[in-house]
Protein backbone atom coordinates (compact mmCIF):
# COMPACT_ATOMS: atom_id res chain seq x y z
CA UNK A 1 134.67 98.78 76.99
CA UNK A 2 134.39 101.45 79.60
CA UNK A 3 132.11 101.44 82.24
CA UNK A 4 130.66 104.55 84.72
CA UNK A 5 131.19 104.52 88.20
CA UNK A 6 128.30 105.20 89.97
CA UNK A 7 127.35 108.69 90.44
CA UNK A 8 124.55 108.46 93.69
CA UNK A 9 124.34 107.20 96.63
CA UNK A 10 122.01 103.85 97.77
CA UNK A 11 118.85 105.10 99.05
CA UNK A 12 116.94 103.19 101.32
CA UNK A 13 113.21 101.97 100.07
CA UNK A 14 110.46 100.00 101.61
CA UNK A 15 108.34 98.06 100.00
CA UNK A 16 105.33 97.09 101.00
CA UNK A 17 104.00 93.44 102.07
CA UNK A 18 101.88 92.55 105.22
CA UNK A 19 103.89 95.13 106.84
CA UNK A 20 107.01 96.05 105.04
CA UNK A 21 110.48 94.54 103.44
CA UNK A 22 113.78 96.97 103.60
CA UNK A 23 116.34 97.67 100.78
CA UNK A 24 118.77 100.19 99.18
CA UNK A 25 118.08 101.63 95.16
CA UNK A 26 121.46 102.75 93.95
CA UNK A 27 120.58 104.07 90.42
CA UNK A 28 123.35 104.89 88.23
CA UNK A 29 123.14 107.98 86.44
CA UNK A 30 122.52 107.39 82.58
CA UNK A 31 120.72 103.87 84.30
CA UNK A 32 120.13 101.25 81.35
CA UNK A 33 118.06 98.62 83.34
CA UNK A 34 116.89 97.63 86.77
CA UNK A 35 117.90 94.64 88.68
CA UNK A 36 116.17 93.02 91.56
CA UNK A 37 118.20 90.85 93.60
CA UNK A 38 116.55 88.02 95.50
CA UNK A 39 119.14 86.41 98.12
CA UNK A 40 119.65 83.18 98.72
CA UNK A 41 118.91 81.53 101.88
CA UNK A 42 119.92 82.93 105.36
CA UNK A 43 121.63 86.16 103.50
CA UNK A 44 120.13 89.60 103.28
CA UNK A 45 120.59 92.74 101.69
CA UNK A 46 123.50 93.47 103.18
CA UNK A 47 125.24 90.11 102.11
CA UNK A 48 128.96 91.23 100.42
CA UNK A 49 128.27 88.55 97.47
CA UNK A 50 125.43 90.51 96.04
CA UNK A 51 126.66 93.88 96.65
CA UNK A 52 130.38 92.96 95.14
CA UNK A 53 128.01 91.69 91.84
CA UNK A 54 125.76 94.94 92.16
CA UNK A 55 128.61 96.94 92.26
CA UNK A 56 129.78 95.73 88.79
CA UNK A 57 126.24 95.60 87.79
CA UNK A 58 126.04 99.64 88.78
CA UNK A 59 129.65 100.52 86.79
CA UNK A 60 127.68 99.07 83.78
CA UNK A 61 125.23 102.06 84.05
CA UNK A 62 122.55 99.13 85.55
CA UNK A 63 120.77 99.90 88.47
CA UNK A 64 120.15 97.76 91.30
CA UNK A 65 117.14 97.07 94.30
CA UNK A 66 119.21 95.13 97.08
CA UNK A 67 116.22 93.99 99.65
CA UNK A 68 115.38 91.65 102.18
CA UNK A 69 112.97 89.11 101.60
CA UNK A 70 111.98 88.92 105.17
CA UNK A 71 110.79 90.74 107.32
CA UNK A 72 113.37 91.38 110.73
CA UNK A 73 110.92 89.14 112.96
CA UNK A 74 110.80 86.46 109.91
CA UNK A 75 114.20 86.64 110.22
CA UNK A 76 114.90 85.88 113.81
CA UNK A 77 112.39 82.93 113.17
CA UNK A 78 114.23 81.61 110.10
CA UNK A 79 117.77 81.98 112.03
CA UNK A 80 116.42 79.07 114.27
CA UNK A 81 114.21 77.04 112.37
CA UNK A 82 115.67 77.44 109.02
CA UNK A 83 112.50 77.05 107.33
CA UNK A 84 110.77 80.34 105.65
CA UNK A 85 114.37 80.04 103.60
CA UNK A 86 112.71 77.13 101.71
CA UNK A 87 109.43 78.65 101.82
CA UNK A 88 109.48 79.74 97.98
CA UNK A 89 105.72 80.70 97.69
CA UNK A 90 106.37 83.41 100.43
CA UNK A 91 110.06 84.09 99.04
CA UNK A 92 107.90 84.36 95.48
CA UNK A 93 105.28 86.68 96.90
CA UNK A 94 108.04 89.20 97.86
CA UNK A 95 110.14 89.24 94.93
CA UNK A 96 106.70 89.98 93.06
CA UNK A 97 105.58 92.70 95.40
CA UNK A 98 109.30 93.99 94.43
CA UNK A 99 108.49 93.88 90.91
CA UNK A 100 105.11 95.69 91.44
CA UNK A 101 106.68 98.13 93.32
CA UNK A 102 109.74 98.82 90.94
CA UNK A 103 107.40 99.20 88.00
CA UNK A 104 104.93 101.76 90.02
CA UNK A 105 107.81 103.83 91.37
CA UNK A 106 108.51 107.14 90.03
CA UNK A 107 112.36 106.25 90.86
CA UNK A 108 112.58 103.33 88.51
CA UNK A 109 109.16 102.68 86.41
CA UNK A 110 110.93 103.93 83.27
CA UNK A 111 113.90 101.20 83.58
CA UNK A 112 113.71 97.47 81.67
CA UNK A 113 113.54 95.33 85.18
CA UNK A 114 115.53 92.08 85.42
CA UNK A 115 116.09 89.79 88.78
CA UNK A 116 119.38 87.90 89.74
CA UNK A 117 119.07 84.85 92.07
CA UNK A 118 120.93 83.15 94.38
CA UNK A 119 120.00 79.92 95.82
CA UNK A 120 116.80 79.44 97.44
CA UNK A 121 116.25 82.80 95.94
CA UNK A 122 116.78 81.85 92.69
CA UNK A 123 114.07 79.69 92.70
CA UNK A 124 111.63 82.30 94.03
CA UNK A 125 113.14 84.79 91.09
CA UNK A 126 111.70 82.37 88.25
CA UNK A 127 108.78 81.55 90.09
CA UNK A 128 108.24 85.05 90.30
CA UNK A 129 109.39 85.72 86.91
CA UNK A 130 106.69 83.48 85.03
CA UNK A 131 103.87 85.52 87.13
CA UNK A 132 104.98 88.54 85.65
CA UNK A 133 106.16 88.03 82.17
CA UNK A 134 105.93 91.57 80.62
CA UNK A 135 108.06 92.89 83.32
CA UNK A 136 110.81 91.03 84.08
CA UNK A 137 113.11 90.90 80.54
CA UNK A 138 115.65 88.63 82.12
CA UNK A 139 117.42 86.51 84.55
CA UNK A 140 120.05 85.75 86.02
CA UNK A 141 120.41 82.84 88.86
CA UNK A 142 123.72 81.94 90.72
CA UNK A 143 123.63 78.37 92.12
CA UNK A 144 120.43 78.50 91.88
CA UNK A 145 118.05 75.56 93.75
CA UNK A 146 116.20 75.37 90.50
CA UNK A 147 114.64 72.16 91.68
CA UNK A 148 112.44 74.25 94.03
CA UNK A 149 110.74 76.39 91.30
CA UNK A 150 108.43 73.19 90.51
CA UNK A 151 106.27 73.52 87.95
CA UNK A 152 106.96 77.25 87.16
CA UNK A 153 109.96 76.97 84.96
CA UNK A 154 107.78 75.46 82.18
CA UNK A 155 106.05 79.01 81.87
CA UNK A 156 109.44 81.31 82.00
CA UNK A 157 109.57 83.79 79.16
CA UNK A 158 112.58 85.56 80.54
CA UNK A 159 115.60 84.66 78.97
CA UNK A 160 117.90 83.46 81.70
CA UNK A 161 121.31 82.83 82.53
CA UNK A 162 121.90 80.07 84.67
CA UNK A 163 125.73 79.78 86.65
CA UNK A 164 126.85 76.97 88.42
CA UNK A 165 130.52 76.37 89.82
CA UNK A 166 131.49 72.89 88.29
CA UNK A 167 132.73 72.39 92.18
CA UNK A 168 129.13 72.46 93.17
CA UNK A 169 127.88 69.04 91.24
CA UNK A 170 124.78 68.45 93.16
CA UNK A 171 122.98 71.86 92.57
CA UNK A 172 125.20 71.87 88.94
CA UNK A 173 123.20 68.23 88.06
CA UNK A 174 120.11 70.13 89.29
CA UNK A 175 120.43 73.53 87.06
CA UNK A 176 120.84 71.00 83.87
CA UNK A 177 117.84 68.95 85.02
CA UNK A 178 116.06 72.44 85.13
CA UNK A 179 117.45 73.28 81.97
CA UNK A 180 115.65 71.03 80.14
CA UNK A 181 112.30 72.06 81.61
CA UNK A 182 112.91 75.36 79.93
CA UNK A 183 111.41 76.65 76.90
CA UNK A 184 112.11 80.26 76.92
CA UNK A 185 116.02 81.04 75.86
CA UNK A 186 118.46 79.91 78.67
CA UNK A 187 122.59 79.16 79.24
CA UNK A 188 124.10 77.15 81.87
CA UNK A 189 127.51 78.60 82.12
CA UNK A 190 129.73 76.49 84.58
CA UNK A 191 132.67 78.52 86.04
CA UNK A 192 135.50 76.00 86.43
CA UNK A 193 137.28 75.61 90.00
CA UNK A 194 134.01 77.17 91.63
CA UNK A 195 132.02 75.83 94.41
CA UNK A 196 128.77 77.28 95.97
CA UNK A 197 129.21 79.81 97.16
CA UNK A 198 131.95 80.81 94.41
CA UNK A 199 134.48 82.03 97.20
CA UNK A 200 137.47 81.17 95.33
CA UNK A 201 139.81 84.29 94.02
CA UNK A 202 138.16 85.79 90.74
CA UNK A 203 135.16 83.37 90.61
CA UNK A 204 132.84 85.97 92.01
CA UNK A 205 133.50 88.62 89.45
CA UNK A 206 133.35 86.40 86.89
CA UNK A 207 129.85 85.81 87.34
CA UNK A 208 129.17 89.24 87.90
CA UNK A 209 130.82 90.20 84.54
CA UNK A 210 128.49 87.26 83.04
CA UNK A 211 125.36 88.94 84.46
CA UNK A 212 126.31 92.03 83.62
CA UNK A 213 126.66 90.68 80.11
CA UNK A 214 123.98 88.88 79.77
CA UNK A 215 121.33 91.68 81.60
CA UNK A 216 122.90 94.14 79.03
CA UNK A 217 122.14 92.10 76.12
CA UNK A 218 118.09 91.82 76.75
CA UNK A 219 117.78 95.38 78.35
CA UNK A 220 118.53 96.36 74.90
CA UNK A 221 117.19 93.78 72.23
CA UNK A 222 113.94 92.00 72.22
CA UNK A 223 113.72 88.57 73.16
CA UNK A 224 116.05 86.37 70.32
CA UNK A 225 114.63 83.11 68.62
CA UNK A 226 115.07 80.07 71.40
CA UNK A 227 118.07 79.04 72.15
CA UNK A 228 119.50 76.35 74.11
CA UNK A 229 123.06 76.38 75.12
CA UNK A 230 125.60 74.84 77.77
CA UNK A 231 129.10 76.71 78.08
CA UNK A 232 131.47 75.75 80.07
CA UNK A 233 135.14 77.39 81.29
């Protein structure tokens, strides 16, 4: 299968909180889908892990809202006390003010929306994902702290793609605990030889060919019968 490179230019977007976030819209022309990407803790938009996945996400025709989920003077606070990176109602608020704001915007209101996590982030992505479950079609977490999304997993409609490196066996034992607090369709694919961060030559574009995949699949189809799955390579 073929795949478009991406005809435009990110543009840089704000969205609004108390104040404002930052973050770059690349959409593809001929876009199929939107996806939100909420970052992990300590990383920003400009981290190379999510913009190597966005970039195969945007050669899919997908296009992609890389932002930060704190503000520059939340930052500087979380650099030394490591905290608001395990705050996951505020990382939650922001990802949903993203999804408000994607869904308003004349630049991307007309696109199925989806979110990929990472880490902390992944957490806030679900949480955010079962407060708005007409918008966001699916997810997508990589080494995800699912254990920090509580109670809020029971009440994800999204279906959602959950990647773990079989490297990384504590967060790995926590994604199948989550697992099986999940009603809504849901895979835990484990990418052999991977660790956390998935760092290791070709592990990284694996799982952005799996998201790409799997964000394809539910941009265009409704939401299948339940099904629950583990897949491993």
């Amino acid at each position: 299968m073929g795949y478009e490179i991406p005809s435009r230019e990110p543009q840089a977007i704000e969205v609004p909180i108390d104040g404002v976030v930052t973050g770059f819209l690349l959409r593809p022309q001929g876009a199929k889908g939107l996806v939100l990407f909420a970052h992990g803790g300590g990383s920003s938009k400009y981290s190379h892990r999510s913009r190597a996945i966005a970039d195969t996400l945007n050669r899919a025709r997908i296009a992609t809202l890389l932002f930060d989920l704190l503000t520059p003077d939340e930052q500087e606070i979380d650099e030394q006390t490591r905290e608001l990176r395990f705050n996951i109602p505020l990382l939650t608020g922001r990802v949903i003010r993203a999804v408000d704001w994607a869904s308003t915007d004349q630049r991307t209101a007309d696109l199925p929306l989806g979110i990929f996590g990472a880490s902390t982030g992944a957490a806030g992505a679900l949480c955010a994902a079962a407060e708005r479950p007409r918008e966001v079609l699916a997810v997508v977490c990589r080494g995800g702290r699912l254990d920090l999304a509580g109670g809020a997993l029971s009440h994800v409609v999204a279906p959602t793609l959950l990647i773990v490196g079989s490297l990384d066996r504590e967060v790995l034992r926590l994604n199948r605990v989550a697992a099986d607090q999940m009603p809504a369709e849901h895979r835990l694919d484990v990418i052999a030889g991977a660790t956390h961060l998935f760092a290791e030559a070709g592990k990284l574009d694996e799982v952005g060919r799996r998201g790409r995949d799997w964000f394809l699949q539910h941009f265009r189809e409704p939401p299948p019968p339940q099904v629950l799955l583990e897949s491993a390579c």
